[in-house]
C-alpha atoms as a PDB file:
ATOM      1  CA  UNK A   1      14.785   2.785   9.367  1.00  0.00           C
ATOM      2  CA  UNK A   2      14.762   2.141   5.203  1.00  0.00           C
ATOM      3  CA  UNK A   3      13.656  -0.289   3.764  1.00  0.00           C
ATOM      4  CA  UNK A   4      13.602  -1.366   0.092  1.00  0.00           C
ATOM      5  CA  UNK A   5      11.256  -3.993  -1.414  1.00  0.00           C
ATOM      6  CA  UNK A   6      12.426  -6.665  -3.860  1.00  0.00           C
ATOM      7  CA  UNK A   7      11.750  -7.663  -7.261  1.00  0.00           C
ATOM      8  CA  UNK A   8       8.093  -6.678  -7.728  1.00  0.00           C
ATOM      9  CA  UNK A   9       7.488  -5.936  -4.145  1.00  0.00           C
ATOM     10  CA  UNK A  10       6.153  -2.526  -3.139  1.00  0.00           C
ATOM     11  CA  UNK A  11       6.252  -0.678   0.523  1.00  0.00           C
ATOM     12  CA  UNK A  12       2.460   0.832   1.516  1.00  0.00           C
ATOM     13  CA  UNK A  13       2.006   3.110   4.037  1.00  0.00           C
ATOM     14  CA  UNK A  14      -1.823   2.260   5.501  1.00  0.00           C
ATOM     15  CA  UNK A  15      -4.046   5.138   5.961  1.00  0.00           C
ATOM     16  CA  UNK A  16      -5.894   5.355   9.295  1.00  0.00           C
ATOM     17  CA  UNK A  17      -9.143   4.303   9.340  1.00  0.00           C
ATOM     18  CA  UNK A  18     -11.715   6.840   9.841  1.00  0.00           C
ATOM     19  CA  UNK A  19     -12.493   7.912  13.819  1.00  0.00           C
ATOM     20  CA  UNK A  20     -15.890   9.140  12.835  1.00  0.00           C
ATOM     21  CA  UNK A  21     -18.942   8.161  10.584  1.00  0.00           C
ATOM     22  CA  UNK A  22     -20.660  10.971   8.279  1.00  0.00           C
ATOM     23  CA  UNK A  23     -23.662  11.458  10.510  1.00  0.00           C
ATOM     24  CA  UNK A  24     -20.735  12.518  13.066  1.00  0.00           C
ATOM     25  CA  UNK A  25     -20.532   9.482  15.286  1.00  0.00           C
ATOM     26  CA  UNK A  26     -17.505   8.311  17.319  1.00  0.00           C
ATOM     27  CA  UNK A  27     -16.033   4.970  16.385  1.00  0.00           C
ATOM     28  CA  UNK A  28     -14.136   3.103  19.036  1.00  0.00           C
ATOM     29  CA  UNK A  29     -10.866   1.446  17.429  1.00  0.00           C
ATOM     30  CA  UNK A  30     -12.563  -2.161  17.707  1.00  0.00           C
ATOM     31  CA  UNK A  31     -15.418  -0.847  15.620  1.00  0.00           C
ATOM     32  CA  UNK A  32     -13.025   0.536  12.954  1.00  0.00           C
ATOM     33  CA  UNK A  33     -12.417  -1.582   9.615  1.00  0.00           C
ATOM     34  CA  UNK A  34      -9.370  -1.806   8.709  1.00  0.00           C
ATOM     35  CA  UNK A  35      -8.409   0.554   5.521  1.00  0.00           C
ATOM     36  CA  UNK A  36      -7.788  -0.973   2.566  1.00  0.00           C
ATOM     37  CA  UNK A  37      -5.934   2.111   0.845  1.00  0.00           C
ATOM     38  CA  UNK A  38      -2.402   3.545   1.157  1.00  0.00           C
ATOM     39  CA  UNK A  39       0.896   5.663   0.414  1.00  0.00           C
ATOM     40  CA  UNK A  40       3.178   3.808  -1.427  1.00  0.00           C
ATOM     41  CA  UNK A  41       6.610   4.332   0.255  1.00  0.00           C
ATOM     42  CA  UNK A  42       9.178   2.496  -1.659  1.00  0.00           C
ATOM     43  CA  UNK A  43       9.314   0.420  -4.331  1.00  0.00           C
ATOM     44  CA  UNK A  44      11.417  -2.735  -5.937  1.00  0.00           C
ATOM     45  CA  UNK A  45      13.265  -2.790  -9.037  1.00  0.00           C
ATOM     46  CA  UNK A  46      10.852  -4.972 -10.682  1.00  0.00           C
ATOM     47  CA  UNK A  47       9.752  -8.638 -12.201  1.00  0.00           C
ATOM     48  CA  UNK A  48      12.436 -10.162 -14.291  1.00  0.00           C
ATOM     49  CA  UNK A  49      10.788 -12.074 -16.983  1.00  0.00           C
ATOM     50  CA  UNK A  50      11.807 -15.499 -18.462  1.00  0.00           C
ATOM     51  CA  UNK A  51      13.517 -14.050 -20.968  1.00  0.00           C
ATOM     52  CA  UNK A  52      15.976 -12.032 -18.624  1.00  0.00           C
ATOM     53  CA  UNK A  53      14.900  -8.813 -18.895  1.00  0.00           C
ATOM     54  CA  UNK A  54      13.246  -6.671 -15.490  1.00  0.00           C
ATOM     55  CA  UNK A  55       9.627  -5.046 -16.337  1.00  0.00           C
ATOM     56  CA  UNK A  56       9.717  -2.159 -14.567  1.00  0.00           C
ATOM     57  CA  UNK A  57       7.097  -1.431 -11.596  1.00  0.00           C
ATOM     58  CA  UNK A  58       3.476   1.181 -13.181  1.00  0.00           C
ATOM     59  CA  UNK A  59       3.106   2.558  -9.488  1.00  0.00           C
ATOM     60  CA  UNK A  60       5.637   5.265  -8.122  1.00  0.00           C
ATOM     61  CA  UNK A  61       6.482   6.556  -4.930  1.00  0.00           C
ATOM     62  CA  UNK A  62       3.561   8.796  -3.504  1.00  0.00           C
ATOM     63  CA  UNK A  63       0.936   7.337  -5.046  1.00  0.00           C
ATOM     64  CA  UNK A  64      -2.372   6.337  -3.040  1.00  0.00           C
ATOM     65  CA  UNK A  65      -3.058   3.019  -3.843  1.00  0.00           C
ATOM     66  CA  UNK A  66      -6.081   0.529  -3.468  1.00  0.00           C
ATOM     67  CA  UNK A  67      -5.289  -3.342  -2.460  1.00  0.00           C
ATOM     68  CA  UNK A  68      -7.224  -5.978  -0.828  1.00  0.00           C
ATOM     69  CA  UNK A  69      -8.518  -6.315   2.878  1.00  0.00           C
ATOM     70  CA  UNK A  70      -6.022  -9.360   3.062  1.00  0.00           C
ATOM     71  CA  UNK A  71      -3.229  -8.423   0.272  1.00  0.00           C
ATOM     72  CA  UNK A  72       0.354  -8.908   1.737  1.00  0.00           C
ATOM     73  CA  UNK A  73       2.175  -8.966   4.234  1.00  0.00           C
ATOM     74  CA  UNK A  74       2.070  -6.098   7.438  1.00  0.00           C
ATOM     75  CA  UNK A  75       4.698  -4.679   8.955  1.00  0.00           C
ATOM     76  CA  UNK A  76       5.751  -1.637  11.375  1.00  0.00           C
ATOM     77  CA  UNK A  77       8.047   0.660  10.917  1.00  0.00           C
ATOM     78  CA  UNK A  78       8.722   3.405  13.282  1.00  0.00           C
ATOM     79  CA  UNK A  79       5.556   2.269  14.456  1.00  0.00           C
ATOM     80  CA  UNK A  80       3.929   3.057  11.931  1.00  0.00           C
ATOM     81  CA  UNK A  81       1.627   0.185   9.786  1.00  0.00           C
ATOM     82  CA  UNK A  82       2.631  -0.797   6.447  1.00  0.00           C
ATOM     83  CA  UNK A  83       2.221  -3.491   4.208  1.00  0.00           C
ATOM     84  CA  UNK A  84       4.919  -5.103   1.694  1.00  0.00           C
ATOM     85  CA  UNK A  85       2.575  -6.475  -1.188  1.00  0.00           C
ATOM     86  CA  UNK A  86       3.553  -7.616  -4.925  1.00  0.00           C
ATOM     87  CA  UNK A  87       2.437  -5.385  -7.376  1.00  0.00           C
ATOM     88  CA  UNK A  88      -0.164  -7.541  -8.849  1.00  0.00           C
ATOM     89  CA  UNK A  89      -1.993  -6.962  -5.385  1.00  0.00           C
ATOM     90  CA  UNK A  90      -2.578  -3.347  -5.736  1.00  0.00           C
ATOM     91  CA  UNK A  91      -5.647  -3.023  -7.129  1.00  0.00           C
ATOM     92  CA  UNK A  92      -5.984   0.460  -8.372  1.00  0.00           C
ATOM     93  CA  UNK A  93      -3.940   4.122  -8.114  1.00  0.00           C
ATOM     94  CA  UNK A  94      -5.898   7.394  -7.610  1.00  0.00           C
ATOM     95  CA  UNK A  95      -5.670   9.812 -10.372  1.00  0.00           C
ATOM     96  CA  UNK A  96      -5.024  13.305  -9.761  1.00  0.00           C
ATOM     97  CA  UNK A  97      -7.202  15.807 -11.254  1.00  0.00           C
ATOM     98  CA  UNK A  98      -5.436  17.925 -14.005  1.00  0.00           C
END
């Protein structure tokens, strides 16, 4: 199944949480915090200003993203989690090393 955000709207793919700690513990899934980083997956075509014109989306498909523990809204797809959030929501992109 596709799906394509609108306007400023962008489609995360969550990360799984981690199964086990550093020391090498085993979490059970009720232990597990829910991640607060992703994949983005698809993207809208942006905000269209007052004046008319669209400002185009900074984030691009493939990047891992940062956004808050309660930022947008969750979906599945393919059952698979993923969250549709407005771009003002993602809080930070990971920079690859050069």
């Amino acid at each position: 199944m596709k799906v394509k955000p609108l306007a400023d709207r962008v489609l995360v793919e969550v990360l799984e949480a981690e199964a086990k700690t550093k020391g090498g513990i085993i979490l059970p899934d009720t232990a597990k915090e829910e991640k607060t980083e992703g994949k983005v997956i698809a993207i809208g075509a942006g905000k269209t200003l007052e004046s008319g014109k669209v400002q185009a989306i900074e984030v691009k498909k493939g990047d891992r993203v940062l956004f808050g523990k309660y930022s947008g809204d969750d979906i599945l797809i393919d059952s698979v989690k993923h969250k549709i959030l407005k771009e003002s929501e993602i809080l930070a992109v990971y920079e690859t090393e050069k």
